[in-house]
PDB file of N, CA and C in Angstrom:
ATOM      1  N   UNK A   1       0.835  -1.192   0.000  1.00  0.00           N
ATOM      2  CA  UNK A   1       0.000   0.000   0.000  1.00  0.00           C
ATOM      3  C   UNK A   1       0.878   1.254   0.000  1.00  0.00           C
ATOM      4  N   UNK A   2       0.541   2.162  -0.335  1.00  0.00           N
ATOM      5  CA  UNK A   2       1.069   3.362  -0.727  1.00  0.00           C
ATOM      6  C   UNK A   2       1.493   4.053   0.594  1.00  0.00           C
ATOM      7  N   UNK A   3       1.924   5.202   0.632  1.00  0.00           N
ATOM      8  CA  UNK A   3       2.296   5.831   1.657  1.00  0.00           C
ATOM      9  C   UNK A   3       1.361   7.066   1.615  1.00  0.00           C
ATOM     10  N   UNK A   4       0.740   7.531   2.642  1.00  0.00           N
ATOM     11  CA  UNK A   4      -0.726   8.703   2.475  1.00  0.00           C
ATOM     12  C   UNK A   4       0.503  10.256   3.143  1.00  0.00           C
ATOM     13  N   UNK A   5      -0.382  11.157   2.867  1.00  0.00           N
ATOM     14  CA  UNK A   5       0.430  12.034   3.658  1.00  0.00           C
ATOM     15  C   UNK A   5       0.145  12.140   4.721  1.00  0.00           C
ATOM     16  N   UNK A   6      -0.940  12.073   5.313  1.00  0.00           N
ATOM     17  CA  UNK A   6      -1.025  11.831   6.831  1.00  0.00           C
ATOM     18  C   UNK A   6       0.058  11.159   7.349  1.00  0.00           C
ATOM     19  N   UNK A   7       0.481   9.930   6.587  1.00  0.00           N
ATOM     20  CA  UNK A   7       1.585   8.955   7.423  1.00  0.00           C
ATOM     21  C   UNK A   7       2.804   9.384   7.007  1.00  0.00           C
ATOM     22  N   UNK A   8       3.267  10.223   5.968  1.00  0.00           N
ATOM     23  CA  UNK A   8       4.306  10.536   5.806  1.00  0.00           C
ATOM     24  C   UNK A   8       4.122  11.925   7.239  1.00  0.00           C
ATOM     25  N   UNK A   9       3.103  12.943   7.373  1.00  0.00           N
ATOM     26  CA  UNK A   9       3.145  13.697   8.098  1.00  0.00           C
ATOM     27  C   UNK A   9       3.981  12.764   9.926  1.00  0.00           C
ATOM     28  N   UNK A  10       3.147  11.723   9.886  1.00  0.00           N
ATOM     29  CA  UNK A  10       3.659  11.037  11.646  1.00  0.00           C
ATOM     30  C   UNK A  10       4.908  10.459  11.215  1.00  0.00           C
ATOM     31  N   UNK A  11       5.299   9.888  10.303  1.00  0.00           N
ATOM     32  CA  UNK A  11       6.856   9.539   9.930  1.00  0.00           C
ATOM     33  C   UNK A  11       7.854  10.592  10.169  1.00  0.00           C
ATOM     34  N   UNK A  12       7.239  11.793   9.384  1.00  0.00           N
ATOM     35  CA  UNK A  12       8.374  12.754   9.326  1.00  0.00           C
ATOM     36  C   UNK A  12       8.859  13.601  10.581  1.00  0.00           C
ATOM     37  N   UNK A  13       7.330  14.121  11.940  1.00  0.00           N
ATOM     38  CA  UNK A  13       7.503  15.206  12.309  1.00  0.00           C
ATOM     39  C   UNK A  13       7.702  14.107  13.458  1.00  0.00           C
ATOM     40  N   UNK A  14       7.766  14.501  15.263  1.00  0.00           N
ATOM     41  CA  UNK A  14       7.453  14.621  16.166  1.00  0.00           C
ATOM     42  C   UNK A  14       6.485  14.942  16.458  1.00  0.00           C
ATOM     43  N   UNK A  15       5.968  14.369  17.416  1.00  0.00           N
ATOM     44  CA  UNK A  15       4.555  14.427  18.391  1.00  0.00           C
ATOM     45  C   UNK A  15       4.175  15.985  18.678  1.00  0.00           C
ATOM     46  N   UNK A  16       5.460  16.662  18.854  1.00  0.00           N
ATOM     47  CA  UNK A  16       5.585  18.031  19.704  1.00  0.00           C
ATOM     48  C   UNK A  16       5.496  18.904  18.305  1.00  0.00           C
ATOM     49  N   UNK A  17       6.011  18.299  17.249  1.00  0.00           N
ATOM     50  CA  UNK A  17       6.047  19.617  15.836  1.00  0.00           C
ATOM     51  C   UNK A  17       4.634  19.502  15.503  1.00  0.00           C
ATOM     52  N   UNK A  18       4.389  17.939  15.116  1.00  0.00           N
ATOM     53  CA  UNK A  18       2.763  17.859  14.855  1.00  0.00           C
ATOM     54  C   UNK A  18       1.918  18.728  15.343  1.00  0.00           C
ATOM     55  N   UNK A  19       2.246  19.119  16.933  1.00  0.00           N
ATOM     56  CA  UNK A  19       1.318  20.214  17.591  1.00  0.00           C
ATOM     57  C   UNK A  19       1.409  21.692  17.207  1.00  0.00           C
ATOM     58  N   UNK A  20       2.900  21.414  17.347  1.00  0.00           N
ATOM     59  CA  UNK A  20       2.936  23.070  16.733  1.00  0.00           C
ATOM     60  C   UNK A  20       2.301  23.289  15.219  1.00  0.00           C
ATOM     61  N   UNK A  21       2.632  22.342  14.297  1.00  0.00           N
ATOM     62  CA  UNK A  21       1.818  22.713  12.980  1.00  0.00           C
ATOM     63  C   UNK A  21      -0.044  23.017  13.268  1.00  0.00           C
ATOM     64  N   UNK A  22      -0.202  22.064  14.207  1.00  0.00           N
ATOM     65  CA  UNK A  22      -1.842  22.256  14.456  1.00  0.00           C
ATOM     66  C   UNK A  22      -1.766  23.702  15.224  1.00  0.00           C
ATOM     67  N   UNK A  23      -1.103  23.897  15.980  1.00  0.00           N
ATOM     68  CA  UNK A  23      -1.135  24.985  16.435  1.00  0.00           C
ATOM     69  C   UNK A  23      -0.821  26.434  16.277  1.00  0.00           C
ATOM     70  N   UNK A  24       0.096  26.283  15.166  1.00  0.00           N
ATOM     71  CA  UNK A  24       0.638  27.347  14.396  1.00  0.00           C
ATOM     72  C   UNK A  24       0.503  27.510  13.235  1.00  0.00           C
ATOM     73  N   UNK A  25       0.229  26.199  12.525  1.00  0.00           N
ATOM     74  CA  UNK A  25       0.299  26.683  11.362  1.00  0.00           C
ATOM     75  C   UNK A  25       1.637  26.268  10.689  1.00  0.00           C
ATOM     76  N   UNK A  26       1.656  26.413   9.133  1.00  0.00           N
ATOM     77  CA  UNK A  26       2.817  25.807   8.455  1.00  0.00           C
ATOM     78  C   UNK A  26       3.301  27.452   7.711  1.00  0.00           C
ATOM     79  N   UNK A  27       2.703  28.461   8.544  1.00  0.00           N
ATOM     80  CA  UNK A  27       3.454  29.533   7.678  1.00  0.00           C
ATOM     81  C   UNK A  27       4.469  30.090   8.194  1.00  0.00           C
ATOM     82  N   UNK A  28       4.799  30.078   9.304  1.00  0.00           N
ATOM     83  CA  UNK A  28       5.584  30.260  10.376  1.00  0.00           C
ATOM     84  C   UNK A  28       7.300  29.421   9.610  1.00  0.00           C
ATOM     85  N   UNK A  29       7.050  28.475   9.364  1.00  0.00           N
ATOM     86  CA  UNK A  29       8.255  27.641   8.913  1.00  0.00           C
ATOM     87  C   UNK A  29       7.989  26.452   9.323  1.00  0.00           C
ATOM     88  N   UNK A  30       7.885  25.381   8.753  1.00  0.00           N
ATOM     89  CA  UNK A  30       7.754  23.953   9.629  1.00  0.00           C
ATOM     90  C   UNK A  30       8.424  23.077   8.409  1.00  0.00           C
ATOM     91  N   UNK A  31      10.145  22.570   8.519  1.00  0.00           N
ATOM     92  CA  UNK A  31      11.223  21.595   7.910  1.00  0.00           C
ATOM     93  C   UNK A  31      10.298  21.014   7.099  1.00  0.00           C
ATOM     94  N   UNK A  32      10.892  21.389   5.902  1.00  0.00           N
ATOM     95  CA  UNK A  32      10.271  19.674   4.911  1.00  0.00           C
ATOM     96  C   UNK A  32       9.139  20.712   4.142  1.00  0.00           C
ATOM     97  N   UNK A  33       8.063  21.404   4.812  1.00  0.00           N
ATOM     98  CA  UNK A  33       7.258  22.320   3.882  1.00  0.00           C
ATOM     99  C   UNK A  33       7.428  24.113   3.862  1.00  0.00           C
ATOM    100  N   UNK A  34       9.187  24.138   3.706  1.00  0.00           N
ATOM    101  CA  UNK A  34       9.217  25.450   3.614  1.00  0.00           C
ATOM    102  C   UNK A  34       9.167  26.014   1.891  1.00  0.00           C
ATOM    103  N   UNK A  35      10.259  25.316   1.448  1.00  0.00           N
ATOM    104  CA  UNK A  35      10.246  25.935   0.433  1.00  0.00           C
ATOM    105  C   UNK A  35       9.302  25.474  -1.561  1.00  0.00           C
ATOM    106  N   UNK A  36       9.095  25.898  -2.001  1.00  0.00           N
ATOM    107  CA  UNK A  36       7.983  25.649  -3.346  1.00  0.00           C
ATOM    108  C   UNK A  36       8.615  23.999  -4.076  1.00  0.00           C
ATOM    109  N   UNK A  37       9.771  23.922  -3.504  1.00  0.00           N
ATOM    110  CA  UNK A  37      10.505  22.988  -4.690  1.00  0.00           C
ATOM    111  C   UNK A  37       9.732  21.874  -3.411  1.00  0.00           C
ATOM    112  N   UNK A  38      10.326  21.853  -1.638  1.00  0.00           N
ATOM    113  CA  UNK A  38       9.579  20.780  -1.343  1.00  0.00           C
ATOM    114  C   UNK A  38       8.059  20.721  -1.219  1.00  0.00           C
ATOM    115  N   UNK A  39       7.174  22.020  -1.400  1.00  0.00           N
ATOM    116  CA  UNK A  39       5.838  21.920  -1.004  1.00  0.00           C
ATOM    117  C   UNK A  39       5.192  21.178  -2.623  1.00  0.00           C
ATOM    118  N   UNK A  40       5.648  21.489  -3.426  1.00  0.00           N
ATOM    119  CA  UNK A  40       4.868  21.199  -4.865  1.00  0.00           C
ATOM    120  C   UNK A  40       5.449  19.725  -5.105  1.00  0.00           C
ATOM    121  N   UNK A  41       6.658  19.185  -4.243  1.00  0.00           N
ATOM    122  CA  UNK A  41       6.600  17.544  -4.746  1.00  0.00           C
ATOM    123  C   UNK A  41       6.128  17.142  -3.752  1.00  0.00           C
ATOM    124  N   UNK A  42       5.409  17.194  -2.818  1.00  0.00           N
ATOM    125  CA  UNK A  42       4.545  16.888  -1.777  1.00  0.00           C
ATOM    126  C   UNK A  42       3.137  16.812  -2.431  1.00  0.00           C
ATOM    127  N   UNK A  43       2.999  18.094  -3.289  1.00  0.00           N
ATOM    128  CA  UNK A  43       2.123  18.133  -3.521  1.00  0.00           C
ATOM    129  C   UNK A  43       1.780  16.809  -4.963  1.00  0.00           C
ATOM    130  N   UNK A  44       2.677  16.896  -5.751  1.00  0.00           N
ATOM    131  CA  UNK A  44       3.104  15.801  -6.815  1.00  0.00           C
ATOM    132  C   UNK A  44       2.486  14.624  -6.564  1.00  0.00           C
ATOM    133  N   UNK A  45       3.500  14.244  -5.096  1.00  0.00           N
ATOM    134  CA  UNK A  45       3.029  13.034  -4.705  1.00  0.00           C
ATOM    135  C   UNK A  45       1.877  12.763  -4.043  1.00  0.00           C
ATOM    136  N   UNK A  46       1.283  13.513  -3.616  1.00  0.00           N
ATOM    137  CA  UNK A  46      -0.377  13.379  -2.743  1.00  0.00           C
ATOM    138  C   UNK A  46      -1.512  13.918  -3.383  1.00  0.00           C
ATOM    139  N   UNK A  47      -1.353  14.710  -4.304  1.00  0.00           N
ATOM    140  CA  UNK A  47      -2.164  15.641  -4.612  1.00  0.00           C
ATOM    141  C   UNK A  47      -4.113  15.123  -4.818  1.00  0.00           C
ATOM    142  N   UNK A  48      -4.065  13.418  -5.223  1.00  0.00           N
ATOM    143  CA  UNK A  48      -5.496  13.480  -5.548  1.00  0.00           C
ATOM    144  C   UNK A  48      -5.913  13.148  -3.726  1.00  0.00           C
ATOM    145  N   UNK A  49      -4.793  12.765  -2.906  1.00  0.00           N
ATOM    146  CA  UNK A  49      -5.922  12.792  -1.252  1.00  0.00           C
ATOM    147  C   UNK A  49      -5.805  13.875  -0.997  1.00  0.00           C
ATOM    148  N   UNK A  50      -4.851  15.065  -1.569  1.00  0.00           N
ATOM    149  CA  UNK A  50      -5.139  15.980  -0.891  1.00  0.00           C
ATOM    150  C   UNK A  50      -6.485  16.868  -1.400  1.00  0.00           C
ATOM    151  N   UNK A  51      -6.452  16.804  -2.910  1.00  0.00           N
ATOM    152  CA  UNK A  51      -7.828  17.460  -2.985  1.00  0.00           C
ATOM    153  C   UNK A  51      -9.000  16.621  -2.301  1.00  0.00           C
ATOM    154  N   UNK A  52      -8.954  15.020  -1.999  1.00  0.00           N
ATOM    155  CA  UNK A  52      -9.774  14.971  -1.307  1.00  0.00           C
ATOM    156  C   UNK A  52     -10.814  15.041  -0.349  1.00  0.00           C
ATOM    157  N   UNK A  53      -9.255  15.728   0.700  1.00  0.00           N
ATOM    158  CA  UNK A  53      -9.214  16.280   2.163  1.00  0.00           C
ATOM    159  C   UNK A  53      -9.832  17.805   1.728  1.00  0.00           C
ATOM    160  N   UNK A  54      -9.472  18.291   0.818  1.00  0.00           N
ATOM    161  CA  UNK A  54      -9.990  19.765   0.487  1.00  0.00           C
ATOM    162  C   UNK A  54     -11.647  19.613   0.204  1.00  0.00           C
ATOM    163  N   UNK A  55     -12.455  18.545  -0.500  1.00  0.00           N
ATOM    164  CA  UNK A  55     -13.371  18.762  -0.775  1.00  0.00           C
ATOM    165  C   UNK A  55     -14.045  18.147   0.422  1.00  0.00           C
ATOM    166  N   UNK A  56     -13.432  17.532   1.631  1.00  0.00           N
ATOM    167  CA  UNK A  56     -14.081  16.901   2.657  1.00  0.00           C
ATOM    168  C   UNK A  56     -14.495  18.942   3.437  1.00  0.00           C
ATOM    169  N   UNK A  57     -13.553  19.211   3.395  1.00  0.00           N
ATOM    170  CA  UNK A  57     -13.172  20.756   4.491  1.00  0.00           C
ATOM    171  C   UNK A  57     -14.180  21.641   3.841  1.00  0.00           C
ATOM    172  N   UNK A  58     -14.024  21.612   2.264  1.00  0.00           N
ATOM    173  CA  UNK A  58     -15.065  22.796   1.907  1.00  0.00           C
ATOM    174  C   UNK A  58     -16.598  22.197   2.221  1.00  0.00           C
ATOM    175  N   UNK A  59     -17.181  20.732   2.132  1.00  0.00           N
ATOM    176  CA  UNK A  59     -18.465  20.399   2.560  1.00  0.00           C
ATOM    177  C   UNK A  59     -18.630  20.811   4.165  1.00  0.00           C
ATOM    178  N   UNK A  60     -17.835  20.891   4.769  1.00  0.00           N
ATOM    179  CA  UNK A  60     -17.907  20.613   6.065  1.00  0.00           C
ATOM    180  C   UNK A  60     -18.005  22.535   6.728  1.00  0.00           C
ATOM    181  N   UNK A  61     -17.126  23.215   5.228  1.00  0.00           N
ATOM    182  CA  UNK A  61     -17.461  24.760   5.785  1.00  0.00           C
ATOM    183  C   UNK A  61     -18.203  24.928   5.157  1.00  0.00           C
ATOM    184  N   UNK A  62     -18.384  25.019   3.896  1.00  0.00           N
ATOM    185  CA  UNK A  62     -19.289  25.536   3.119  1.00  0.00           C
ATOM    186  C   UNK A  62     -18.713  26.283   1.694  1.00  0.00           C
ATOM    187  N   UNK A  63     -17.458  26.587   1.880  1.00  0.00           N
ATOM    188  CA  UNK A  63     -16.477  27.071   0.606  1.00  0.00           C
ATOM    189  C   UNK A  63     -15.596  26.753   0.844  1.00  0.00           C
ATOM    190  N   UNK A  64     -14.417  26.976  -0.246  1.00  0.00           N
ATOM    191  CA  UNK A  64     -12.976  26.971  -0.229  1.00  0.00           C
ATOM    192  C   UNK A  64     -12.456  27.462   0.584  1.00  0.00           C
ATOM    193  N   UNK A  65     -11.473  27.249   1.406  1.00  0.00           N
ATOM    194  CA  UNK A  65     -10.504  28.109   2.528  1.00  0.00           C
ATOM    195  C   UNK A  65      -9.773  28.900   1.338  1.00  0.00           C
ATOM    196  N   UNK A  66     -10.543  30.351   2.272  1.00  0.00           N
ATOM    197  CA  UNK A  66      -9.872  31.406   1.753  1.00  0.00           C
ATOM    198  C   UNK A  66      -8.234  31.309   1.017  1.00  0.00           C
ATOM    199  N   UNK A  67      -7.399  30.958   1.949  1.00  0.00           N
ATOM    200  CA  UNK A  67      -6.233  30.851   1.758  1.00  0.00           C
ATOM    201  C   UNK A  67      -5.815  30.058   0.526  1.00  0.00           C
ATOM    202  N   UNK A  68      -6.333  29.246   0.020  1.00  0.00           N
ATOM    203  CA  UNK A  68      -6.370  28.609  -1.327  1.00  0.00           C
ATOM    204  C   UNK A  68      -6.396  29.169  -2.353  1.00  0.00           C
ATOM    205  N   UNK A  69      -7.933  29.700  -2.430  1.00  0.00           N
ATOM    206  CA  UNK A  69      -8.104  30.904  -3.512  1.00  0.00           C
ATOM    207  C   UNK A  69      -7.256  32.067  -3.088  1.00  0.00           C
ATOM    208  N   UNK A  70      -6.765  32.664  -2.603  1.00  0.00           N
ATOM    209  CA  UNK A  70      -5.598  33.763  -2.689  1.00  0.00           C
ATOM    210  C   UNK A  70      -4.597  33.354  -3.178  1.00  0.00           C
ATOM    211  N   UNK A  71      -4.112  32.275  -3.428  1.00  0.00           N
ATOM    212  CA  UNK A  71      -3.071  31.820  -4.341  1.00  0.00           C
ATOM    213  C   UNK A  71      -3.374  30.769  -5.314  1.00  0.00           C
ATOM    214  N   UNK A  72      -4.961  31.142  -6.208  1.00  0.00           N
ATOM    215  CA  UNK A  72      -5.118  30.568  -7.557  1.00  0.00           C
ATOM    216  C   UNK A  72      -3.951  31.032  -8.872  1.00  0.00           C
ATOM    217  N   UNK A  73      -3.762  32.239  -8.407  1.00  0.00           N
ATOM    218  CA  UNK A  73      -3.002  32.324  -9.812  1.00  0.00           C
ATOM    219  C   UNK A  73      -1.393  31.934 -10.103  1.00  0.00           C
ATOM    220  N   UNK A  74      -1.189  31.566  -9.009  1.00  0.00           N
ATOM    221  CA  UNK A  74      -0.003  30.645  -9.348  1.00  0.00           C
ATOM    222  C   UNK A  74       0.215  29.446  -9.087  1.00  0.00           C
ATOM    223  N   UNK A  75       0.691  28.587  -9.811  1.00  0.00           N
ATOM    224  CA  UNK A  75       0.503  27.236  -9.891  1.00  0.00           C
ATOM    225  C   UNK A  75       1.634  26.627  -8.316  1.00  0.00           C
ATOM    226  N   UNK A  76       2.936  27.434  -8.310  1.00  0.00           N
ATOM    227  CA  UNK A  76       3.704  27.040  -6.850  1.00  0.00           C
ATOM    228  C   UNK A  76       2.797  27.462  -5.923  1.00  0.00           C
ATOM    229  N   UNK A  77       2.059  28.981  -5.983  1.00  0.00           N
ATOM    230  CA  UNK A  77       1.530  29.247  -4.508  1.00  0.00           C
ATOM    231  C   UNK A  77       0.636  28.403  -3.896  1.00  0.00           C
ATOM    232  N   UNK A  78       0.137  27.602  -5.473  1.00  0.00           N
ATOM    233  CA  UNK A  78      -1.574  27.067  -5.021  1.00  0.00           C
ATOM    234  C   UNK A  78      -0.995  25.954  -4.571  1.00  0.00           C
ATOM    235  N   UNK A  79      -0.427  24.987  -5.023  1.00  0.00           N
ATOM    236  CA  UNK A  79       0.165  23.730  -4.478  1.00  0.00           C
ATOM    237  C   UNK A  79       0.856  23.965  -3.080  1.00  0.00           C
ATOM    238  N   UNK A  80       1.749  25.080  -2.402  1.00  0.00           N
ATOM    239  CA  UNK A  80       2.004  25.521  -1.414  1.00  0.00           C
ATOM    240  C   UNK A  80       0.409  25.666  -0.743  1.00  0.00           C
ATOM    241  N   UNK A  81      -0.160  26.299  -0.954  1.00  0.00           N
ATOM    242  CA  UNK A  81      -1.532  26.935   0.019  1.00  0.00           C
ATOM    243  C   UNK A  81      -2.139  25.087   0.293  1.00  0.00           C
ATOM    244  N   UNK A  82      -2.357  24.492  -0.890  1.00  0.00           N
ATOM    245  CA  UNK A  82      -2.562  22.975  -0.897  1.00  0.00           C
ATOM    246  C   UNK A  82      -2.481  22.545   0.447  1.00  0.00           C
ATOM    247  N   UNK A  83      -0.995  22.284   0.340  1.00  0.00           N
ATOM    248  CA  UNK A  83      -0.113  21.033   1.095  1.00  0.00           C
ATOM    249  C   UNK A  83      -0.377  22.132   2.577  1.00  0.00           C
ATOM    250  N   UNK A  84      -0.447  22.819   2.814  1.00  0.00           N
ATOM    251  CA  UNK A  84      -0.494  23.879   3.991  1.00  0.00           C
ATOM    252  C   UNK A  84      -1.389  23.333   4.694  1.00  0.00           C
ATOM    253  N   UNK A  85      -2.498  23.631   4.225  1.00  0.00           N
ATOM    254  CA  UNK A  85      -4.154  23.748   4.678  1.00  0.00           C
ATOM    255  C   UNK A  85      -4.327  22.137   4.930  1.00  0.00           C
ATOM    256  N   UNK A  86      -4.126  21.449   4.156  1.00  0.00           N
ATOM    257  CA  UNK A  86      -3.951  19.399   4.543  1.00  0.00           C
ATOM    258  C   UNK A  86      -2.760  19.525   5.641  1.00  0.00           C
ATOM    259  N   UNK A  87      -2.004  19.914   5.838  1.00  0.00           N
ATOM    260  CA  UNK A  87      -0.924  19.376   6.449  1.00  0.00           C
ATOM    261  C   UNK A  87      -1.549  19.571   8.103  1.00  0.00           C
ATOM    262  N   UNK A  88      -2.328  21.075   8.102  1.00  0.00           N
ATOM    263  CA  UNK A  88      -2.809  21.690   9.043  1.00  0.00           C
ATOM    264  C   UNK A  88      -3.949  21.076   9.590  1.00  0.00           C
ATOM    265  N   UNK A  89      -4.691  20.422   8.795  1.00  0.00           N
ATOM    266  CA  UNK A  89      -6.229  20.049   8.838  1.00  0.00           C
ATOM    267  C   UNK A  89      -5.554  18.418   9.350  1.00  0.00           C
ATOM    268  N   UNK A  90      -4.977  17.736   8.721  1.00  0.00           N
ATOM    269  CA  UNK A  90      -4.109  16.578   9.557  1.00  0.00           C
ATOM    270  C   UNK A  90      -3.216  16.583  10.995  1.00  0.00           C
ATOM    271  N   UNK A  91      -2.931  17.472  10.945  1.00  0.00           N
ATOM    272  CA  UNK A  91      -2.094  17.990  12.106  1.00  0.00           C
ATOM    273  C   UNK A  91      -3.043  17.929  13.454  1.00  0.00           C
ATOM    274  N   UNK A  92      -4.071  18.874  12.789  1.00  0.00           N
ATOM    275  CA  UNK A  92      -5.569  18.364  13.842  1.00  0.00           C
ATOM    276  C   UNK A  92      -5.875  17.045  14.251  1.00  0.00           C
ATOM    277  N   UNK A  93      -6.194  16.471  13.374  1.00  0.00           N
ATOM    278  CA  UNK A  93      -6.780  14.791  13.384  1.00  0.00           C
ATOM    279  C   UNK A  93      -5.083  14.299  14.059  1.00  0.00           C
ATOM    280  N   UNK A  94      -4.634  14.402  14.111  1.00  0.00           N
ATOM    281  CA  UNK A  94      -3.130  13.455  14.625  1.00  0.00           C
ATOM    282  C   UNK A  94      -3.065  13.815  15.805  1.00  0.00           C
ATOM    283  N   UNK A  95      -3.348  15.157  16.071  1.00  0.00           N
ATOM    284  CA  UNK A  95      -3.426  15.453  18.095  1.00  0.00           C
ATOM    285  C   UNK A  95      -4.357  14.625  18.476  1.00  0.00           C
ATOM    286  N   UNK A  96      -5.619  14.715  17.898  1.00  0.00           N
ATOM    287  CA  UNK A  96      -6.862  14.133  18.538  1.00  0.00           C
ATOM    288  C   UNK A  96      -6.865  12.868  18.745  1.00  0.00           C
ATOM    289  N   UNK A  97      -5.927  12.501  18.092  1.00  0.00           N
ATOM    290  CA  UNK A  97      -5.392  10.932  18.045  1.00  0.00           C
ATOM    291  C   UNK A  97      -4.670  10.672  18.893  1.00  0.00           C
ATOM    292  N   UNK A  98      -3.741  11.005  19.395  1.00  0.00           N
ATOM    293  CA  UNK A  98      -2.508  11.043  20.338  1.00  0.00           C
ATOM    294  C   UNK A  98      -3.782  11.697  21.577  1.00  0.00           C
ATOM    295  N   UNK A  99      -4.406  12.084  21.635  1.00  0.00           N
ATOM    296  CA  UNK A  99      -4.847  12.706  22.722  1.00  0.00           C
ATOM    297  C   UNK A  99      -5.737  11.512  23.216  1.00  0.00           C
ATOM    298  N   UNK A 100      -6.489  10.560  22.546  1.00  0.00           N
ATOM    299  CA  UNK A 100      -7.501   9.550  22.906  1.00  0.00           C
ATOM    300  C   UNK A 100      -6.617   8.833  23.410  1.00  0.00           C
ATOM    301  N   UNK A 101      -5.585   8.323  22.945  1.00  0.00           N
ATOM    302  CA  UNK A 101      -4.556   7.144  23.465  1.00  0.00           C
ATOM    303  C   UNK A 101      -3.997   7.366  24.916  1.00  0.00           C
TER     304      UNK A 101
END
C-alpha cells in the first residue's frame, strides 16, 4: 500500500512539531514544507488525497478556505496553500489521536 500524507506527516515530524503545525500553522516555517521545490513535490506526490481532504473541508465549511483561492493564480503558490491547509487540517486529526490514546 502506498504511503498517504497523513503517514508521511507522523513519519516525518514529532509528536511536539505535529502540535505546533496544528497549532501554528505551516506559515511560520515547519522543515520539509518550507520551500515551493519541497511543497509542490509533496504536492506531486499526494495531490489526488489531498484534494480529497480539500473537498471533505469545503463540505464541512461551506467554501474553499480562503487561503487557497488567494493563491489561484499561481501554480507554486496554489500547491504551497494545498499542502499547507492538509498538512494543518491533519495535524488536527493526529493530536486528537494522540490525545484519545
Amino acid at each position: 500500500m502506498e504511503q498517504t500524507f497523513k503517514q508521511w506527516i507522523k513519519e516525518t515530524y514529532e509528536p511536539e512539531q505535529i502540535e505546533d503545525i496544528q497549532r501554528h500553522g505551516c506559515e511560520g516555517g515547519v522543515s520539509g514544507m518550507i520551500y515551493y521545490t519541497e511543497t509542490t513535490a509533496l504536492y506531486d506526490q499526494f495531490a489526488d488525497e489531498m484534494h480529497e481532504v480539500i473537498g471533505e473541508l469545503t463540505e464541512q465549511i461551506g467554501f474553499i478556505p480562503e487561503y487557497i483561492t488567494r493563491y489561484i493564480g499561481s501554480v507554486e503558490q496554489f500547491k504551497n496553500a494545498i499542502v499547507w491547509v492538509v498538512a494543518e487540517w491533519y495535524a488536527g486529526e493526529i493530536v486528537a489521536e494522540m490525545e484519545e490514546v
